[in-house]
N, C-alpha and C. Protein backbone atom coordinates (compact mmCIF):
# COMPACT_ATOMS: atom_id res chain seq x y z
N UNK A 1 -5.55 -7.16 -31.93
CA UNK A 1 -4.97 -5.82 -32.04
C UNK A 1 -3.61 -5.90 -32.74
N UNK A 2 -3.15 -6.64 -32.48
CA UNK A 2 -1.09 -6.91 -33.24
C UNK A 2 -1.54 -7.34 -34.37
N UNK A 3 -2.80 -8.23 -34.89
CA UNK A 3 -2.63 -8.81 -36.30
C UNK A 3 -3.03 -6.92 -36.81
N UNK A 4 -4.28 -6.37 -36.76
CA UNK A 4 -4.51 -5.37 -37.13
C UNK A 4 -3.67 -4.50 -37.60
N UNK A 5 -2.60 -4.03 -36.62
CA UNK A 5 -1.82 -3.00 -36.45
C UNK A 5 -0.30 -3.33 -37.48
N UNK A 6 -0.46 -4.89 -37.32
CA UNK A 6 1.22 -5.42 -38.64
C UNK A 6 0.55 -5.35 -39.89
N UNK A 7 -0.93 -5.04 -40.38
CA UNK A 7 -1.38 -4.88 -41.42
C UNK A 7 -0.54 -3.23 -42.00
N UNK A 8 -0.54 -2.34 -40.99
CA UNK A 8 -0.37 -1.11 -41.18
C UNK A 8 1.23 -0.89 -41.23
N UNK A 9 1.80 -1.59 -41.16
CA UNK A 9 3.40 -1.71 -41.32
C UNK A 9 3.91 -1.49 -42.01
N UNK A 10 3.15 -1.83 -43.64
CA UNK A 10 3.58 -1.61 -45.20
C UNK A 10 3.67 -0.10 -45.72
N UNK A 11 2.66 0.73 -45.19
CA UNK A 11 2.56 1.96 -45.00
C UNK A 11 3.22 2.84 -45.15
N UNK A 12 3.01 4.19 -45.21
CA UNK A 12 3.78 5.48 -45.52
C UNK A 12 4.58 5.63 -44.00
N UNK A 13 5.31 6.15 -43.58
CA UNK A 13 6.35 6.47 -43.13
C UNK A 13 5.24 7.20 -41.37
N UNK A 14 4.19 7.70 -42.03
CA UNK A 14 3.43 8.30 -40.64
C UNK A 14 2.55 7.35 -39.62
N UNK A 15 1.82 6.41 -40.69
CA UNK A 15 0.95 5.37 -40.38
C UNK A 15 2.20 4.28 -40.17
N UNK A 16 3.30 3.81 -40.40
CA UNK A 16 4.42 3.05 -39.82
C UNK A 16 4.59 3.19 -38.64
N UNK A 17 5.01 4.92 -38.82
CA UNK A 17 5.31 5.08 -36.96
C UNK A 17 4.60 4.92 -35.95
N UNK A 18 2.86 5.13 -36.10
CA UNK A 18 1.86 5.19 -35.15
C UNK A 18 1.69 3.81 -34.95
N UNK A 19 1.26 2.69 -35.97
CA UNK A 19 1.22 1.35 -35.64
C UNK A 19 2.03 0.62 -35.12
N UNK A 20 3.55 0.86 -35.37
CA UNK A 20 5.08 0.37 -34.58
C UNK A 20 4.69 1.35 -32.91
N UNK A 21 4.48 2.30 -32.78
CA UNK A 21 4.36 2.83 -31.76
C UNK A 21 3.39 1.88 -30.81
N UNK A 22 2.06 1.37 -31.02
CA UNK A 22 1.20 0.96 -30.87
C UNK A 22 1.58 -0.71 -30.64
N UNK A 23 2.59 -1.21 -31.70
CA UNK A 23 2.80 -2.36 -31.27
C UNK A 23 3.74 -2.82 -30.03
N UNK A 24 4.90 -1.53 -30.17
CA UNK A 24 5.89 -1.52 -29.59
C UNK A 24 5.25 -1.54 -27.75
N UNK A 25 3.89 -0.52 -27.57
CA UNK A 25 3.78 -0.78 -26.09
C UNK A 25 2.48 -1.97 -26.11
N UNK A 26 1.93 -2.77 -26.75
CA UNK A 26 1.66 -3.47 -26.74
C UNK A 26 2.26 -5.19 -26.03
N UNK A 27 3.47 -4.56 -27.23
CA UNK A 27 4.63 -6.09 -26.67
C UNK A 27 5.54 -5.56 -25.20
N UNK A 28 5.57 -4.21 -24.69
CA UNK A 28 5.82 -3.76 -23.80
C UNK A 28 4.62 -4.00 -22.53
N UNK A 29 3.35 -4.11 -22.37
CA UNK A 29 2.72 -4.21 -21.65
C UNK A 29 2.82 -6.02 -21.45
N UNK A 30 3.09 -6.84 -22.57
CA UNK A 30 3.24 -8.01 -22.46
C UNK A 30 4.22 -8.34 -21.99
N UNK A 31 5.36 -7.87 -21.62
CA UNK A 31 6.58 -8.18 -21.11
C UNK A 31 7.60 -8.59 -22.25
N UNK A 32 7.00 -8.91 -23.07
CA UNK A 32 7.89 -9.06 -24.28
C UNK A 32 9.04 -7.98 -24.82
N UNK A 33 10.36 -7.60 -24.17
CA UNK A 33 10.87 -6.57 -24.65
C UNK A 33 11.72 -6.42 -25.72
N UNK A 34 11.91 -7.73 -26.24
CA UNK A 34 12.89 -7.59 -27.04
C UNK A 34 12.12 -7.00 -28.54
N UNK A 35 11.02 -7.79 -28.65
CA UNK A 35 9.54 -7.43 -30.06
C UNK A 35 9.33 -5.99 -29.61
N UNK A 36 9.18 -5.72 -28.12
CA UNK A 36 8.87 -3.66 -27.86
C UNK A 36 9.88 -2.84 -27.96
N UNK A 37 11.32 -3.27 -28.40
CA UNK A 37 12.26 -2.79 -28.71
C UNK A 37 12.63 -2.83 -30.07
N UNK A 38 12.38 -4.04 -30.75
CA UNK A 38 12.19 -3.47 -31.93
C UNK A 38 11.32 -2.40 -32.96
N UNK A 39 9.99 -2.86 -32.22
CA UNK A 39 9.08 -1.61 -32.63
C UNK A 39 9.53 -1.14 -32.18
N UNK A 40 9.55 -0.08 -31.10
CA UNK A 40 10.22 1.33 -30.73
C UNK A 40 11.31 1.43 -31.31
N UNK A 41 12.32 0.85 -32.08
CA UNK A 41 13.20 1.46 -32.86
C UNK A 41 12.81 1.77 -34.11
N UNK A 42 11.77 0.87 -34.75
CA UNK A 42 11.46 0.95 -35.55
C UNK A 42 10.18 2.31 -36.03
N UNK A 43 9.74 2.50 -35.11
CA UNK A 43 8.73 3.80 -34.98
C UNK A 43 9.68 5.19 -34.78
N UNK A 44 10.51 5.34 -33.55
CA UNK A 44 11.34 5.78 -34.33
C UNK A 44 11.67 6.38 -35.13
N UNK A 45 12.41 5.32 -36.11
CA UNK A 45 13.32 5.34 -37.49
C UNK A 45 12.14 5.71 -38.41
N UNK A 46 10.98 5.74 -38.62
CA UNK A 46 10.05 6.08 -39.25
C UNK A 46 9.74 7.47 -38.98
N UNK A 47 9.17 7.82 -37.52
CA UNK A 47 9.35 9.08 -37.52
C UNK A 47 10.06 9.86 -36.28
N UNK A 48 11.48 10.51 -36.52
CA UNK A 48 12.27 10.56 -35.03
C UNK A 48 11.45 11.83 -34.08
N UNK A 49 10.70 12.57 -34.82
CA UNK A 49 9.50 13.36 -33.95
C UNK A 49 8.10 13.22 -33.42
N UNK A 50 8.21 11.40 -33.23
CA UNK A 50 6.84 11.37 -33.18
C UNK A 50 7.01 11.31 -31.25
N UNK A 51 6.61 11.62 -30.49
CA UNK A 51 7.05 11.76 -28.76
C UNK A 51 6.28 10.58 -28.22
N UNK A 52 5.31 9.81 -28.54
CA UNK A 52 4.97 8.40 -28.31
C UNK A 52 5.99 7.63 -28.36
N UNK A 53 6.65 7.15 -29.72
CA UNK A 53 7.45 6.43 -29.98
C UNK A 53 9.03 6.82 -29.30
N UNK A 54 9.07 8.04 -29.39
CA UNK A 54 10.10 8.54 -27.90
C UNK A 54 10.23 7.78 -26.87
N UNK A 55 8.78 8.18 -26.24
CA UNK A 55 8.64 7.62 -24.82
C UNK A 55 8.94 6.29 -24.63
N UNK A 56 8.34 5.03 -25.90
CA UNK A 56 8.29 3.73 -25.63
C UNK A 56 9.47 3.06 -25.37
N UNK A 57 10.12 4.08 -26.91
CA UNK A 57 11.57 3.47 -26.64
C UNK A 57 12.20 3.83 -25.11
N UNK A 58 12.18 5.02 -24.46
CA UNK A 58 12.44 5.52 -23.80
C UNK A 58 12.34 4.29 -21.98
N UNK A 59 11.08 4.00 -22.55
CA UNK A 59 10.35 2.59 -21.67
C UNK A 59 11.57 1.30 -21.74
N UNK A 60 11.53 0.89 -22.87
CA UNK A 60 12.10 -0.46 -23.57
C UNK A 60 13.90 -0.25 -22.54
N UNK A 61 14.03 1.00 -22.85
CA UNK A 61 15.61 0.85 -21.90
C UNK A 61 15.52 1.04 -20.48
N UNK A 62 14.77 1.81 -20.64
CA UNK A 62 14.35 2.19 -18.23
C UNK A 62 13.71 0.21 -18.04
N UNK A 63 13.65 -0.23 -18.90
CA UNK A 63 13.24 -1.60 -18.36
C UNK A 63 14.49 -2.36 -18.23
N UNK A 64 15.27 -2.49 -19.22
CA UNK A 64 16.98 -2.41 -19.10
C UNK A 64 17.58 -2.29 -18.11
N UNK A 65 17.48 -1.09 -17.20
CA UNK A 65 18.18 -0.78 -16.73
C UNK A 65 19.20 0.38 -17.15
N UNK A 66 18.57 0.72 -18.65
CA UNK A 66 19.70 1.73 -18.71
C UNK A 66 18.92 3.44 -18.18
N UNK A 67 18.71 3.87 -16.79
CA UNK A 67 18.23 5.09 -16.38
C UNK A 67 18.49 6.07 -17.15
N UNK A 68 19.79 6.73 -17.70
CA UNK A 68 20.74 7.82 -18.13
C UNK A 68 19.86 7.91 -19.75
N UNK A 69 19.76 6.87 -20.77
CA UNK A 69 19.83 6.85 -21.65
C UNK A 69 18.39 6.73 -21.45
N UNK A 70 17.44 6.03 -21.10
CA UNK A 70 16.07 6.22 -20.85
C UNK A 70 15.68 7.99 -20.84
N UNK A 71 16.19 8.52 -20.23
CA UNK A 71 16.28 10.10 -19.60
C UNK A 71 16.12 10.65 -20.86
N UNK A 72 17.13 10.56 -21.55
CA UNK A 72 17.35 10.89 -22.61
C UNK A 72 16.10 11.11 -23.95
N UNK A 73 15.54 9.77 -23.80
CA UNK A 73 14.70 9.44 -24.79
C UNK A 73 13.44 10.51 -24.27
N UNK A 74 13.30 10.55 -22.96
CA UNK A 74 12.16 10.83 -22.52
C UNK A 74 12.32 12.33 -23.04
N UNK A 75 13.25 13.38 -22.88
CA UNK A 75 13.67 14.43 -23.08
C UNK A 75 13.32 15.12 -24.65
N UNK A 76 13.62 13.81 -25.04
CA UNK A 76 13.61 14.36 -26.34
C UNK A 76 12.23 14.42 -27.21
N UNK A 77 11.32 13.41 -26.53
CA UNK A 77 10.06 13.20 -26.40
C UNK A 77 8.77 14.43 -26.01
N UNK A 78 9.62 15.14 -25.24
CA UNK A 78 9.09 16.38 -24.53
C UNK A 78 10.03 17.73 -25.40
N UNK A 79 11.13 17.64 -26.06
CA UNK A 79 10.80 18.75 -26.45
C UNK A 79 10.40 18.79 -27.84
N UNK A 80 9.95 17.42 -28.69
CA UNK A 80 8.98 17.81 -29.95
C UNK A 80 7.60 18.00 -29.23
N UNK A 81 7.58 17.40 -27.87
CA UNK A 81 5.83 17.78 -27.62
C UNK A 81 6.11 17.98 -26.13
N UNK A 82 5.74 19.28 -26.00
CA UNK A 82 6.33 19.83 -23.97
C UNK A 82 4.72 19.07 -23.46
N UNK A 83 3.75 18.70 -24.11
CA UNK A 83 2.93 18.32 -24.01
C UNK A 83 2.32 16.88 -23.72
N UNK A 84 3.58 16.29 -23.78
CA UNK A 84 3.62 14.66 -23.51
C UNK A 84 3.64 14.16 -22.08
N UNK A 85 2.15 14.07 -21.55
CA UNK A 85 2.29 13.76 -20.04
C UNK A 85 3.07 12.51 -19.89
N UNK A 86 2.88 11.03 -20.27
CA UNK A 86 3.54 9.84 -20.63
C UNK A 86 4.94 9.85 -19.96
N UNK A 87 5.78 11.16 -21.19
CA UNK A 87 6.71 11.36 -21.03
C UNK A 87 7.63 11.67 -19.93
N UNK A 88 6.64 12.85 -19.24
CA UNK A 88 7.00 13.58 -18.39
C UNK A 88 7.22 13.22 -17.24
N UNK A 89 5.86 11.88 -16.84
CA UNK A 89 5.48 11.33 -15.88
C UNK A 89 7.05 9.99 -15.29
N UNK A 90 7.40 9.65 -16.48
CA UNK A 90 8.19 8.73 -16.89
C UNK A 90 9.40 9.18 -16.66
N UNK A 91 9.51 10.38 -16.54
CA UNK A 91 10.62 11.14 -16.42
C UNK A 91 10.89 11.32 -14.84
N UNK A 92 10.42 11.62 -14.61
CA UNK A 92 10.00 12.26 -13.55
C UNK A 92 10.36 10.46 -12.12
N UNK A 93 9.78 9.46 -12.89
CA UNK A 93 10.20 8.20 -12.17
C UNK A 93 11.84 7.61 -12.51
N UNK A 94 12.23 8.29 -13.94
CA UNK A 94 13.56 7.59 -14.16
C UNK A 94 14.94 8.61 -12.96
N UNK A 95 14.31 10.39 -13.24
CA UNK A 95 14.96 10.86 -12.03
C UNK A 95 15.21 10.09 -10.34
N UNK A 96 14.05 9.58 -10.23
CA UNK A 96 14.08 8.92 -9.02
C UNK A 96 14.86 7.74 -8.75
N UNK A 97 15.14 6.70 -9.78
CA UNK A 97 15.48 5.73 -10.08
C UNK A 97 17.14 6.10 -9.84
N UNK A 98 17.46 7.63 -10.45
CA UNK A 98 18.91 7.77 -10.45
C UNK A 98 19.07 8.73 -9.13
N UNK A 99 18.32 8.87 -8.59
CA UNK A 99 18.61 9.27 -6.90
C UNK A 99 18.75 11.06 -6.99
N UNK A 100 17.87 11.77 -8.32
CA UNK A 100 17.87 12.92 -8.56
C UNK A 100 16.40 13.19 -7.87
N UNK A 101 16.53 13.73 -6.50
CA UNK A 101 15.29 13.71 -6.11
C UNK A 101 14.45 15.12 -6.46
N UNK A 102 15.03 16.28 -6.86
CA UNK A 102 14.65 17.03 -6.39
C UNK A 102 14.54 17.97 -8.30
N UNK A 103 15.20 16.78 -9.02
CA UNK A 103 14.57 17.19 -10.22
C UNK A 103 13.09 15.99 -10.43
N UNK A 104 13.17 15.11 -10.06
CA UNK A 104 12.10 14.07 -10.05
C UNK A 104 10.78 15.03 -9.61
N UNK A 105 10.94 15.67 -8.66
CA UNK A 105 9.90 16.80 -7.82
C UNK A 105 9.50 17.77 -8.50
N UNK A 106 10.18 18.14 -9.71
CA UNK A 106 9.88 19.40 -10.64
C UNK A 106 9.01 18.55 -11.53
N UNK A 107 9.75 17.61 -12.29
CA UNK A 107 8.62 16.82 -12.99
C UNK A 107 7.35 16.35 -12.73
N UNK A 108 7.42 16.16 -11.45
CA UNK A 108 5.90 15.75 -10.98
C UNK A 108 4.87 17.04 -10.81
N UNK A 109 5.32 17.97 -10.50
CA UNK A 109 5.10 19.36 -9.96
C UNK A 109 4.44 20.01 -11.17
N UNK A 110 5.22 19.87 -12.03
CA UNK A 110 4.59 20.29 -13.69
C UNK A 110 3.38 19.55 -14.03
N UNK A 111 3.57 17.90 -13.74
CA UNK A 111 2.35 17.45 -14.40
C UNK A 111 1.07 17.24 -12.92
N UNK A 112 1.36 17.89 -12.24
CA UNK A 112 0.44 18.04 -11.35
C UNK A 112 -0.29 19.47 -11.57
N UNK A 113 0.30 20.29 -12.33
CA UNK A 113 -0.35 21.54 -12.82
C UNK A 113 -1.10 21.26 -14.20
N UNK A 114 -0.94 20.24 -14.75
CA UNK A 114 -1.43 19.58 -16.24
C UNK A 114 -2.94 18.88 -15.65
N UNK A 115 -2.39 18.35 -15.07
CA UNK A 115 -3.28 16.86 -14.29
C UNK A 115 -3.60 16.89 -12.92
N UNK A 116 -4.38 17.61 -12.82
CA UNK A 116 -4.91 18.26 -11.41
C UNK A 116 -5.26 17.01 -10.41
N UNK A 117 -5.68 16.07 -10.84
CA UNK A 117 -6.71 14.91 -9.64
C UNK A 117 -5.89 13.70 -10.23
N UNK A 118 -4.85 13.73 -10.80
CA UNK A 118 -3.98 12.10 -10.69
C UNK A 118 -3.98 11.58 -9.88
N UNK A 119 -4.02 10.70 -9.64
CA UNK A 119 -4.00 10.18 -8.46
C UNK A 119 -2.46 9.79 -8.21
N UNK A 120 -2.02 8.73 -9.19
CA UNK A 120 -0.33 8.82 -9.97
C UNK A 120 0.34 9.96 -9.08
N UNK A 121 0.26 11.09 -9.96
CA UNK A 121 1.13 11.80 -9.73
C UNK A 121 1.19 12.82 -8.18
N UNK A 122 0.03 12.82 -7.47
CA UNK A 122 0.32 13.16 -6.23
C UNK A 122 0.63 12.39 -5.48
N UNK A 123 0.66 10.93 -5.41
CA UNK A 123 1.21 9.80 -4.59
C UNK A 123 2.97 10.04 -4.92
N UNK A 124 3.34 10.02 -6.07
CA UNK A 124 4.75 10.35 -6.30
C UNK A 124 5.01 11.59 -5.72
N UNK A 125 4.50 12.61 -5.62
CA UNK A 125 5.05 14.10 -4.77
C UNK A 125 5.05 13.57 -3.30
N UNK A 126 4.07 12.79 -2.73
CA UNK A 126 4.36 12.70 -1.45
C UNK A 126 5.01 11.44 -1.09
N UNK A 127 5.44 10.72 -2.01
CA UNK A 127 6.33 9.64 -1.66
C UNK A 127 7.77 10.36 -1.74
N UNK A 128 7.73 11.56 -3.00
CA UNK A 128 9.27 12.29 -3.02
C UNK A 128 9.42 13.23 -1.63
N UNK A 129 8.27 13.38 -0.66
CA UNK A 129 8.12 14.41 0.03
C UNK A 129 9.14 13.33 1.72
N UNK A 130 8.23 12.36 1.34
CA UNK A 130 8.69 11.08 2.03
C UNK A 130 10.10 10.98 2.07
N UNK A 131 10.38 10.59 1.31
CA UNK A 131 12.32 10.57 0.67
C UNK A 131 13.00 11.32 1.22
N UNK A 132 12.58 12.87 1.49
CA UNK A 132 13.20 14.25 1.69
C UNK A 132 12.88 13.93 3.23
N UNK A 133 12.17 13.51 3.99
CA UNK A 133 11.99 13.53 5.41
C UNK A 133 11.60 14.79 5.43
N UNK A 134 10.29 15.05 4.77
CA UNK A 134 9.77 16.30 5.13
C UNK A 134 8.07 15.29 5.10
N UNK A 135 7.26 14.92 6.90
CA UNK A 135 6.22 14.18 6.87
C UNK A 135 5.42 15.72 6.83
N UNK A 136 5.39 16.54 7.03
CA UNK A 136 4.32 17.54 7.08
C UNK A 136 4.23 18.10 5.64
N UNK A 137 4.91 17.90 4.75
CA UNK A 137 4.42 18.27 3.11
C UNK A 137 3.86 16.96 2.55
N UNK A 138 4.27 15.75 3.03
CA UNK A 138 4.22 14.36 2.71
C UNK A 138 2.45 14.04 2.85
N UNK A 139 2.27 14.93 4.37
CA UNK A 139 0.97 14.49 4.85
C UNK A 139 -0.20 15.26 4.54
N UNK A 140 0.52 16.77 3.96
CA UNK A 140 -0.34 17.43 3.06
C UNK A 140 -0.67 16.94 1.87
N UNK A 141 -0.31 16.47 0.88
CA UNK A 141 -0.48 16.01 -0.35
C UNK A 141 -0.67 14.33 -0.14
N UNK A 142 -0.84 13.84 0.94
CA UNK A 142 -1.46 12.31 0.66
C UNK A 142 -3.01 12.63 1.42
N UNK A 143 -3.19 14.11 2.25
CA UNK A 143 -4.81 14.41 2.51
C UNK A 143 -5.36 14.81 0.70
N UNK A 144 -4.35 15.39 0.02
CA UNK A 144 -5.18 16.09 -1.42
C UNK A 144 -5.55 14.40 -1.74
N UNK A 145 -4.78 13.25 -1.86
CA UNK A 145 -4.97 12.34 -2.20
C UNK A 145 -5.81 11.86 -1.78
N UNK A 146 -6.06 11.45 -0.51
CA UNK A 146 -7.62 10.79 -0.12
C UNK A 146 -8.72 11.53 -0.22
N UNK A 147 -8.60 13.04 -1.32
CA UNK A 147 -9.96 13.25 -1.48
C UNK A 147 -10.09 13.07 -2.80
N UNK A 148 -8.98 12.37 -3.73
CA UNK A 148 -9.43 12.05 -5.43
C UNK A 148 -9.39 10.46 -4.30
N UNK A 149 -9.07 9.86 -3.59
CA UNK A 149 -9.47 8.46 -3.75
C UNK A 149 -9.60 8.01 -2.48
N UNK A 150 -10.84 8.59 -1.74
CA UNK A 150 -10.84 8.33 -0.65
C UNK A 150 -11.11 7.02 0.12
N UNK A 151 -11.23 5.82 -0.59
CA UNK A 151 -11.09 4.37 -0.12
C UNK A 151 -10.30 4.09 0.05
N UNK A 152 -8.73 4.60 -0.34
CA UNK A 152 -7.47 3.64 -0.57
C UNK A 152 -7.08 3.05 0.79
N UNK A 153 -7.00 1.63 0.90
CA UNK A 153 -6.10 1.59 2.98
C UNK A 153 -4.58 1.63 2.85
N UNK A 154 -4.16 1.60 1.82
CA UNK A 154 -2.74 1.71 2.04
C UNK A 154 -2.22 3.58 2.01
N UNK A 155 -3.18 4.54 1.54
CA UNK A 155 -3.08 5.84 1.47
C UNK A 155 -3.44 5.97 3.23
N UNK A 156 -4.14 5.76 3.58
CA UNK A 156 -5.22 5.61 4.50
C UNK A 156 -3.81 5.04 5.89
N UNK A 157 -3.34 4.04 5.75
CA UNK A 157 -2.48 3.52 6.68
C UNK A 157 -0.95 4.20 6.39
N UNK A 158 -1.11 5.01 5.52
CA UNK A 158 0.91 5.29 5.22
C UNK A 158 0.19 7.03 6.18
N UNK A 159 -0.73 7.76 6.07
CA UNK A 159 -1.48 8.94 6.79
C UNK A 159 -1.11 8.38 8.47
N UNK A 160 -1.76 7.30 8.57
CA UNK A 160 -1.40 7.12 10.19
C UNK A 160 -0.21 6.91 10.51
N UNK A 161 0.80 6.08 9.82
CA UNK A 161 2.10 5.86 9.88
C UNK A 161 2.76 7.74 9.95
N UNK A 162 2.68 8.36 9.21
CA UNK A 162 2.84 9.51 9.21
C UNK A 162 2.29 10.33 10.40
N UNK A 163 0.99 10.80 10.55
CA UNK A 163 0.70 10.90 11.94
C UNK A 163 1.60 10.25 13.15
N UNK A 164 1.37 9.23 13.17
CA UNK A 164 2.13 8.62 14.19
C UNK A 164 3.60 9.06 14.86
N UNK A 165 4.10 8.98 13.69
CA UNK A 165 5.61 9.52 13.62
C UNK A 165 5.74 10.75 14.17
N UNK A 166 4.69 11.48 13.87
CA UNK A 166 4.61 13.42 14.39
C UNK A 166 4.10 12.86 16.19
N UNK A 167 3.81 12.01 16.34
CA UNK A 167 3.14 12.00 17.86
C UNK A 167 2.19 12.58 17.95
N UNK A 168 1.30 12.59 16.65
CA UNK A 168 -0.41 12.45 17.14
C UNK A 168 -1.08 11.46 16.87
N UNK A 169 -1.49 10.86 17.75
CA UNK A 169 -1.70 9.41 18.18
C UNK A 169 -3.43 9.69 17.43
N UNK A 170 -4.20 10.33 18.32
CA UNK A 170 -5.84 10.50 17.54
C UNK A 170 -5.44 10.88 16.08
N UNK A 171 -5.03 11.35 15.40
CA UNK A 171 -5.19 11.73 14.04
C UNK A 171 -4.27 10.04 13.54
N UNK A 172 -3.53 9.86 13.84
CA UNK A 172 -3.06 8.43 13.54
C UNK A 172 -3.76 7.22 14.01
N UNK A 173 -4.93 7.36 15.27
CA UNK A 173 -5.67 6.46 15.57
C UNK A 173 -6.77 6.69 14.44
N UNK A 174 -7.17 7.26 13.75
CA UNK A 174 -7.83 7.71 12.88
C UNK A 174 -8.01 7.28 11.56
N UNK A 175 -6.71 7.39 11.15
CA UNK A 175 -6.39 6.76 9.80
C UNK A 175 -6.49 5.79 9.57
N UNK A 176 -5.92 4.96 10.59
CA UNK A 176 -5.25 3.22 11.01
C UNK A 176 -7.02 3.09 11.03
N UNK A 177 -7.70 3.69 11.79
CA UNK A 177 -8.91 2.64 11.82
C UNK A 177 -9.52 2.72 10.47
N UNK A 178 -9.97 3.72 9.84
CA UNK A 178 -10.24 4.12 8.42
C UNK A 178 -10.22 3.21 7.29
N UNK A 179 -8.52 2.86 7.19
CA UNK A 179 -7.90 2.36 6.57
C UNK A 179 -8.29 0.80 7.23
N UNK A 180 -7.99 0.75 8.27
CA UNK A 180 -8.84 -1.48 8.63
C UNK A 180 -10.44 -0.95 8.04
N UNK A 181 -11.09 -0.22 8.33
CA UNK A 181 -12.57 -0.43 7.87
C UNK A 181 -12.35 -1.43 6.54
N UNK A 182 -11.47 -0.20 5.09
CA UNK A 182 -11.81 -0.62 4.18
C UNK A 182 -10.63 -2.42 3.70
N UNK A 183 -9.79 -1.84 4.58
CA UNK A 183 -8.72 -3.75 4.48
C UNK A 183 -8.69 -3.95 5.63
N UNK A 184 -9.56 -4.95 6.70
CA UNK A 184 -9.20 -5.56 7.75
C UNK A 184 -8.30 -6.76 7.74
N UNK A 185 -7.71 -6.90 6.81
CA UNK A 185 -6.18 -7.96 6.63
C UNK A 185 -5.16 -7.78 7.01
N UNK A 186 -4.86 -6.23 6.67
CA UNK A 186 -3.66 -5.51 7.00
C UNK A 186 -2.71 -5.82 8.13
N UNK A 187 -1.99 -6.90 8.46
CA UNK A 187 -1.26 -7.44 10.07
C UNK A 187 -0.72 -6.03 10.15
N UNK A 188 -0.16 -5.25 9.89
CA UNK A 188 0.37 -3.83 10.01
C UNK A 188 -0.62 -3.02 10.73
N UNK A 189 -1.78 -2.88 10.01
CA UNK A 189 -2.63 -2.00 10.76
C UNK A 189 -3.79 -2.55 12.29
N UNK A 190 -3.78 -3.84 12.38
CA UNK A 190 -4.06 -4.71 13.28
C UNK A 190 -3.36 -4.31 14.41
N UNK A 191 -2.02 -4.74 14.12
CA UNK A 191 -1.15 -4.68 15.43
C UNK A 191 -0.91 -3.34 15.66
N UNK A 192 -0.93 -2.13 14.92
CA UNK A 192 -0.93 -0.57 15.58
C UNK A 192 -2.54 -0.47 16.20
N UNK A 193 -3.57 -0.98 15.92
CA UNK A 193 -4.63 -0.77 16.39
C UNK A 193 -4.60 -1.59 17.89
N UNK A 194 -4.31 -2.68 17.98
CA UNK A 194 -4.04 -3.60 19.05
C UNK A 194 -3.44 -2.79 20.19
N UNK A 195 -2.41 -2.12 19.49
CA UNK A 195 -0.98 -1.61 21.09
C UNK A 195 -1.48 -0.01 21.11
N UNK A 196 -2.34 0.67 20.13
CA UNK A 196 -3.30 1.82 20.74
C UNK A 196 -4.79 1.50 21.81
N UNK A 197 -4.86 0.28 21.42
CA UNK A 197 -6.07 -0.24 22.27
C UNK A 197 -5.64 -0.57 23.82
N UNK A 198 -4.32 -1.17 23.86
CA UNK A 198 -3.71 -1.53 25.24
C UNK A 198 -3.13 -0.12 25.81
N UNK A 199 -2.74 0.37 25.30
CA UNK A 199 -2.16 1.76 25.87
C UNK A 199 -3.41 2.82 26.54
């Protein structure tokens, strides 16, 4: 795929940006950031409206460490295309990263009206729901979740942990067992099953 795509490098200015775009999260999925930072500058500098090459770059610094300036990229990504889930999604995690919880919650909120059955993005609403110490919105939107993915045991065991916490023990004895059906490894969900069994 990288020999392919550095063929397309020589290129007009549109086919530059898409193949640098392409390489850039390529060497980004490889961990390689310094080669996914150059493509992403370089896609880019080819085309500054393309919202892929936004985002990557946008990636290449939230890997950095730089949150603020990541933000940025992502922003700008979304307003040549309000249409850039990538973006949005990305956004929406760099808010969190900078302890903006409650714009992080709008972002997710939007692409949960885009992207109805993410799985992604309703685990992030109820992990932001989590954050807020609000378990009864938390425990609403991780039930929408176990019906796009109803195997998960860690969805499955964070439900009983949640239950639990409210002091309903059957709806939290519930989960916890659910959740060992599909991971009986879990020492977490063992030992809550253990001290509901002695009680």
């Amino acid at each position: 795929a990288l020999e392919t795509l550095k063929m397309f490098e020589k290129r007009d200015s549109r086919v530059k940006s898409a193949a640098a775009t392409n390489l850039s999260f390529l060497y980004y999925l490889e961990n390689e950031l310094a080669q996914a930072t150059n493509y992403a500058d370089l896609a880019v500098n080819s085309d500054r409206y393309n919202p892929a090459a936004l985002t990557n770059k946008g990636n290449t610094v939230f890997a950095n460490g730089d949150y603020e300036k990541a933000a940025e990229f992502y922003k700008e990504a979304l307003r040549n295309d309000s249409s850039c889930t990538e973006a949005l999604y990305n956004l929406g995690l760099t808010y969190k990263k900078l302890n903006r919880i409650d714009e992080a919650l709008d972002c997710f909120q939007k692409l949960h009206a885009i992207l109805r059955d993410s799985a992604q993005v309703i685990h992030q609403i109820a992990h932001i729901y989590e954050i807020l110490e609000d378990p009864h919105q938390a425990i609403e939107w991780l039930l929408q979740l176990i019906s796009v993915v109803p195997t998960d045991p860690h969805i499955l065991s964070k439900l009983g942990k949640l239950y639990d916490g409210e002091g309903d023990k059957s709806q939290a004895f519930h989960y916890y067992y659910e959740s060992y059906r599909y991971f009986p490894s879990n020492i977490e969900v063992i030992e809550w099953l253990g001290a509901y069994y002695i009680d």
